[in-house]
N, C-alpha and C. Protein backbone atom coordinates (compact mmCIF):
# COMPACT_ATOMS: atom_id res chain seq x y z
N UNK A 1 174.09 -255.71 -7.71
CA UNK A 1 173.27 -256.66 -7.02
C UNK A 1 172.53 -255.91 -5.91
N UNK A 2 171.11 -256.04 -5.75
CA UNK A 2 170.47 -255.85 -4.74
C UNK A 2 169.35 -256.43 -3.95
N UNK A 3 169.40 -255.94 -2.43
CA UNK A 3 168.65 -257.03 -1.95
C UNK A 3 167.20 -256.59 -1.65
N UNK A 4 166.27 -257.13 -0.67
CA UNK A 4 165.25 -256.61 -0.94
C UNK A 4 164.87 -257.11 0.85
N UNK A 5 165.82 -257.60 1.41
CA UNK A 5 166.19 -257.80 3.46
C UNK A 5 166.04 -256.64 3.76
N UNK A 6 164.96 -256.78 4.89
CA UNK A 6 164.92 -255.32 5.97
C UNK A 6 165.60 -255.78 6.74
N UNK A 7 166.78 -254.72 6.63
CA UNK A 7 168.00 -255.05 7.94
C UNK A 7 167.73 -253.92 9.13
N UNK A 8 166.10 -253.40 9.23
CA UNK A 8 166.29 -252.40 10.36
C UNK A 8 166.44 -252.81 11.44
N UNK A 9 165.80 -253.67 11.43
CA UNK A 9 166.09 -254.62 13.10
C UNK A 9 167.01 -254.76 13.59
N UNK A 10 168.32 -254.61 13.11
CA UNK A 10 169.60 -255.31 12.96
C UNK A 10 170.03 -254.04 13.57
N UNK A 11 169.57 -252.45 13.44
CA UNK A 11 170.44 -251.40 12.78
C UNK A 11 170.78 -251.17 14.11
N UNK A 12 170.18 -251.12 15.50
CA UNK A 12 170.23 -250.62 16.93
C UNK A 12 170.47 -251.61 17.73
N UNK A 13 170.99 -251.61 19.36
CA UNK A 13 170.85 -252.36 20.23
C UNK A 13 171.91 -252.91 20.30
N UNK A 14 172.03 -254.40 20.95
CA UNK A 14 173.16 -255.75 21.28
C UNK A 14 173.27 -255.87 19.56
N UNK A 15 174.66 -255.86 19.21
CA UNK A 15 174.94 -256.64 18.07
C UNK A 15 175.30 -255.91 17.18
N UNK A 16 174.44 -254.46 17.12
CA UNK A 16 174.43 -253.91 15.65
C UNK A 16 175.22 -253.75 15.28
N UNK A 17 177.02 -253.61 15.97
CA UNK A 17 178.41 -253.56 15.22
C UNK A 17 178.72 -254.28 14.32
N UNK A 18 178.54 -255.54 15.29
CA UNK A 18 178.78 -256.88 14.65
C UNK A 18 177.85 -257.45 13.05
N UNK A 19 176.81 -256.91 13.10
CA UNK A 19 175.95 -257.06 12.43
C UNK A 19 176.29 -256.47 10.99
N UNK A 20 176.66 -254.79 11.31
CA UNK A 20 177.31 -254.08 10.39
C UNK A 20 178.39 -254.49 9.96
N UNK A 21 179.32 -254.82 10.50
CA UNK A 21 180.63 -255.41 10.09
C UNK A 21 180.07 -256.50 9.22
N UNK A 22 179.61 -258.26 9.75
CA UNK A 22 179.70 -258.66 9.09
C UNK A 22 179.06 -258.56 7.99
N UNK A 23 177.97 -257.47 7.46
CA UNK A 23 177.21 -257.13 6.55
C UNK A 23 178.20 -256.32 5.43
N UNK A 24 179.40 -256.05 5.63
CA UNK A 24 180.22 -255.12 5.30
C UNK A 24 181.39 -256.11 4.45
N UNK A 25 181.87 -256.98 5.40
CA UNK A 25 182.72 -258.19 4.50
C UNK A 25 181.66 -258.83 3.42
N UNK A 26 180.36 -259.15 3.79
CA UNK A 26 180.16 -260.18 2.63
C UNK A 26 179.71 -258.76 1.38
N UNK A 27 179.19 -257.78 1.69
CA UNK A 27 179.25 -257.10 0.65
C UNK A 27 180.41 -256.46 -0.08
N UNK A 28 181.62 -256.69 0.28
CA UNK A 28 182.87 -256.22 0.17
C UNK A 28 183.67 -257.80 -0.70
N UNK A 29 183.30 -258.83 -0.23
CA UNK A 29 183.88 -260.00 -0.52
C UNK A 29 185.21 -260.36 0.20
N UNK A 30 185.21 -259.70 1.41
CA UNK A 30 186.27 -259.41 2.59
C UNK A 30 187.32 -258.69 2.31
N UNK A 31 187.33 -258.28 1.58
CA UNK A 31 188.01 -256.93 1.58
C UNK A 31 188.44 -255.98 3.34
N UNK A 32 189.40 -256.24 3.70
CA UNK A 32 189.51 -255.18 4.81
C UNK A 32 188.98 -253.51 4.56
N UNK A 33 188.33 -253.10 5.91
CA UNK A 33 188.27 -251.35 6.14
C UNK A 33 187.33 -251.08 5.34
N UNK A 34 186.28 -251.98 4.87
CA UNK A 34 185.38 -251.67 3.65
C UNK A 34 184.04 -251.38 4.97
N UNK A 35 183.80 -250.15 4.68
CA UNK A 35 182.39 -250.04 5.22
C UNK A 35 181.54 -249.61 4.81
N UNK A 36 179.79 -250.15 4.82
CA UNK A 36 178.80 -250.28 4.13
C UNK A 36 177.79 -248.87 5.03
N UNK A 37 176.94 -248.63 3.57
CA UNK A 37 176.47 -247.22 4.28
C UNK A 37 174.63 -248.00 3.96
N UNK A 38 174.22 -247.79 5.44
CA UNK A 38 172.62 -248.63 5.01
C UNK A 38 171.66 -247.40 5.33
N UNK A 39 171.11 -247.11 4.36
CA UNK A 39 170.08 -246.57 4.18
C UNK A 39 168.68 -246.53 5.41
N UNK A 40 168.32 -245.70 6.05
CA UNK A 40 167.13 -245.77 6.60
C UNK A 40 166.39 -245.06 5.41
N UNK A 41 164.71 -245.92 5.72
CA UNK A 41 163.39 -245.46 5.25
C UNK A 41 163.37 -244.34 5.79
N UNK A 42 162.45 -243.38 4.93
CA UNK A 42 161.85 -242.12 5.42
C UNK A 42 160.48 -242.45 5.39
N UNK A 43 159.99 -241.98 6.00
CA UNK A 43 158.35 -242.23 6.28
C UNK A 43 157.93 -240.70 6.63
N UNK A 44 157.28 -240.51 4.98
CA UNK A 44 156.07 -239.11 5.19
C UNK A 44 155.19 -238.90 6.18
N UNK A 45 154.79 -237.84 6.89
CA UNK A 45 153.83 -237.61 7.69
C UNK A 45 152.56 -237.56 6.63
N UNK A 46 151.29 -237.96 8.22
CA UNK A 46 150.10 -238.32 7.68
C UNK A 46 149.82 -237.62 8.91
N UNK A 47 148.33 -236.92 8.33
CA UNK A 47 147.54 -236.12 8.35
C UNK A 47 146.43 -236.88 9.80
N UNK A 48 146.48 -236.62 11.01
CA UNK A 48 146.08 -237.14 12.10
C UNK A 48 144.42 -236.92 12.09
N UNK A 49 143.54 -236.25 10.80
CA UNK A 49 142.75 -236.02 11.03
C UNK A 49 142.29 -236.73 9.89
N UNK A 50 142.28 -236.78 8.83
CA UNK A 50 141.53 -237.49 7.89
C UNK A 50 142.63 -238.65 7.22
N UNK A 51 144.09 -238.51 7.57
CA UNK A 51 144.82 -239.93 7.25
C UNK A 51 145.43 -239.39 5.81
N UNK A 52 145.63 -238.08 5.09
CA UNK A 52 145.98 -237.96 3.96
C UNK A 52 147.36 -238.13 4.08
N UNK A 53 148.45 -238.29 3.07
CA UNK A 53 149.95 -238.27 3.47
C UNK A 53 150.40 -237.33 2.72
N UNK A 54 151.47 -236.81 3.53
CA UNK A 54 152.00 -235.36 2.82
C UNK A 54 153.71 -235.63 2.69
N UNK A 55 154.19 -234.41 2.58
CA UNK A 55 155.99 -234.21 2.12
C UNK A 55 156.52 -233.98 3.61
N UNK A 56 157.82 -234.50 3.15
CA UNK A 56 158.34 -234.22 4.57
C UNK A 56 158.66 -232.57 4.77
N UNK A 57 158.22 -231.99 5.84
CA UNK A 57 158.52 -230.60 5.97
C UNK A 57 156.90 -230.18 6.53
N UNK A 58 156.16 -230.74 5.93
CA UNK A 58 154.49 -230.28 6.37
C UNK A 58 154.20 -229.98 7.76
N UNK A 59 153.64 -229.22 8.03
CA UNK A 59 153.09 -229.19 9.67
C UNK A 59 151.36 -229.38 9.83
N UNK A 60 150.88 -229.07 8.43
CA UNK A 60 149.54 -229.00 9.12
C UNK A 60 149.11 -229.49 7.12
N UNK A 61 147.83 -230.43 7.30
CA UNK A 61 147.35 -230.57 6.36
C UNK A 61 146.88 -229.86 5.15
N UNK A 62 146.79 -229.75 3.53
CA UNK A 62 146.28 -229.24 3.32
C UNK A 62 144.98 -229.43 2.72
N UNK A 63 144.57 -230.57 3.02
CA UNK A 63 142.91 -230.94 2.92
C UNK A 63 142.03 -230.29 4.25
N UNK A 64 142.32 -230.46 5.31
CA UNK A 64 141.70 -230.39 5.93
C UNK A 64 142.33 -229.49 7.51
N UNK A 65 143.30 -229.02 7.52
CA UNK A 65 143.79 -228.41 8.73
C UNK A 65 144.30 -228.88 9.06
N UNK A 66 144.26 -230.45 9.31
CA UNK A 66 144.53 -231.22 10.80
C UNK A 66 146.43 -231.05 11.14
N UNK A 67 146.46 -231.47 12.24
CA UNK A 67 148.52 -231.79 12.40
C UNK A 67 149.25 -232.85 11.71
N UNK A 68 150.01 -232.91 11.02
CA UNK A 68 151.00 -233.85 9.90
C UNK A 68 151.76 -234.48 11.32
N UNK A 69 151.67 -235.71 11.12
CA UNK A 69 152.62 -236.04 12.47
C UNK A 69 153.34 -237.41 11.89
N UNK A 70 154.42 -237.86 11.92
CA UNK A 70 155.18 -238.75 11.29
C UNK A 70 155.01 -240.34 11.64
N UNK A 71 154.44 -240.99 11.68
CA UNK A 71 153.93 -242.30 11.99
C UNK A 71 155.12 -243.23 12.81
N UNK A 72 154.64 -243.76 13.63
CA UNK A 72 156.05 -244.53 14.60
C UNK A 72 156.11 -245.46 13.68
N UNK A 73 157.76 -246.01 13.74
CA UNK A 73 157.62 -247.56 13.47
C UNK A 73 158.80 -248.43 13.98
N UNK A 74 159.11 -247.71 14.98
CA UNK A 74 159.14 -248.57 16.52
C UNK A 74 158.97 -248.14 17.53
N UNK A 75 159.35 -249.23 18.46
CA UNK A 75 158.96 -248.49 19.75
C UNK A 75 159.58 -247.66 20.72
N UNK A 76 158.93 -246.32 21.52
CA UNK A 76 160.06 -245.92 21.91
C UNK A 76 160.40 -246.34 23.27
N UNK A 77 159.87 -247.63 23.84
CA UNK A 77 160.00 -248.12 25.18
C UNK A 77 161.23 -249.22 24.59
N UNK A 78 161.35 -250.02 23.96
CA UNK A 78 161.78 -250.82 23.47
C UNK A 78 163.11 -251.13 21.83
N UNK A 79 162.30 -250.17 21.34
CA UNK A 79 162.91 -249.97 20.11
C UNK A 79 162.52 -251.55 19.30
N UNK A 80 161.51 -251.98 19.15
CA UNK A 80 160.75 -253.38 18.35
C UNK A 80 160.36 -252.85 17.30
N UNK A 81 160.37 -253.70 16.12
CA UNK A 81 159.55 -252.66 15.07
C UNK A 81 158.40 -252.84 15.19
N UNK A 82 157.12 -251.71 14.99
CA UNK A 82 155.72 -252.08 15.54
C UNK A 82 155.24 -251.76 14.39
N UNK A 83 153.98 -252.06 14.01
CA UNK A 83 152.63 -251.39 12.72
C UNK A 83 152.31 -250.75 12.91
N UNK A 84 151.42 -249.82 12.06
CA UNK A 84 150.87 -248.58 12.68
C UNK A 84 149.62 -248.78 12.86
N UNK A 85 149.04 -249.55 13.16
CA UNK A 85 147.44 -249.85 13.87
C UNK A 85 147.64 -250.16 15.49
N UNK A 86 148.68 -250.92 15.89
CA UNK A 86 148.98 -250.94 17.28
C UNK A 86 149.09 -250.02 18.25
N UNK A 87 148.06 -250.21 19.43
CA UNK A 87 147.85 -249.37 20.41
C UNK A 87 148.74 -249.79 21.36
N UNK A 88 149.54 -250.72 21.56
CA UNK A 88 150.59 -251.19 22.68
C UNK A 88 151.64 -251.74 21.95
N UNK A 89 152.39 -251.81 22.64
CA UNK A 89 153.64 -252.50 22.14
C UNK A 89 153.65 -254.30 22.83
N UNK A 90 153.92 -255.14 21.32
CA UNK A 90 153.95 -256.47 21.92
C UNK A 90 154.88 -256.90 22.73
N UNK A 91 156.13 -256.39 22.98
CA UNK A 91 157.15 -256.62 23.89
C UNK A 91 157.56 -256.23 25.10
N UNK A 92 156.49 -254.54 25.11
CA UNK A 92 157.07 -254.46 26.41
C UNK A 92 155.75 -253.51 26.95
N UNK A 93 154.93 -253.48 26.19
CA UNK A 93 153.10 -253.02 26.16
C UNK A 93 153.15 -251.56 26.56
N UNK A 94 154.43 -250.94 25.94
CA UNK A 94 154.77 -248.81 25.72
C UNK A 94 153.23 -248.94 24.95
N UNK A 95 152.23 -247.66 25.55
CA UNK A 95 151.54 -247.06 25.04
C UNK A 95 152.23 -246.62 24.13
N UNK A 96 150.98 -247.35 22.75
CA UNK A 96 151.65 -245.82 21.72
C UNK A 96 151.01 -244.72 20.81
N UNK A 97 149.55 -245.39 21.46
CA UNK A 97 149.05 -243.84 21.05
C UNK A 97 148.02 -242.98 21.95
């Protein structure tokens, strides 16, 4: 069975024990000492000059030169998850680019 819930929100901050745990019984069916291993996204770097996306490991484009730089997707004033068109953060207005 699988799900298709972004539990990143969940993953940091107030709660996330609790969060993990109980994410851990219902995938377990309560089973004691059962603990669940959650996956973070990787997110390829993109190319700061023309927007191409590359492999992780890249430093510099190979279309065009530019710097490979890894796209935020949260914040680092806050830790919110943000988009990557946002120039502020809605929660706590961290410059973010």
């Amino acid at each position: 069975m699988t799900s298709s819930r972004d539990l990143t929100r969940y993953q940091r901050g107030e709660g996330a024990a609790e969060v993990a745990d109980a994410f851990a019984k219902i995938v377990s069916g309560g089973k004691p000492g059962y603990k669940t291993v959650i996956e973070k996204k990787v997110f390829p770097p993109k190319c700061v000059n023309c927007g191409r996306g590359g492999d992780n490991g890249q430093k510099f484009c190979p279309q065009c030169g530019g710097k490979m730089v890894v796209p935020l997707t949260n914040c680092p004033g806050c830790d919110k998850p943000i988009d990557d068109a946002e120039k502020f953060c809605t929660e706590c207005g961290h410059k973010l680019k």
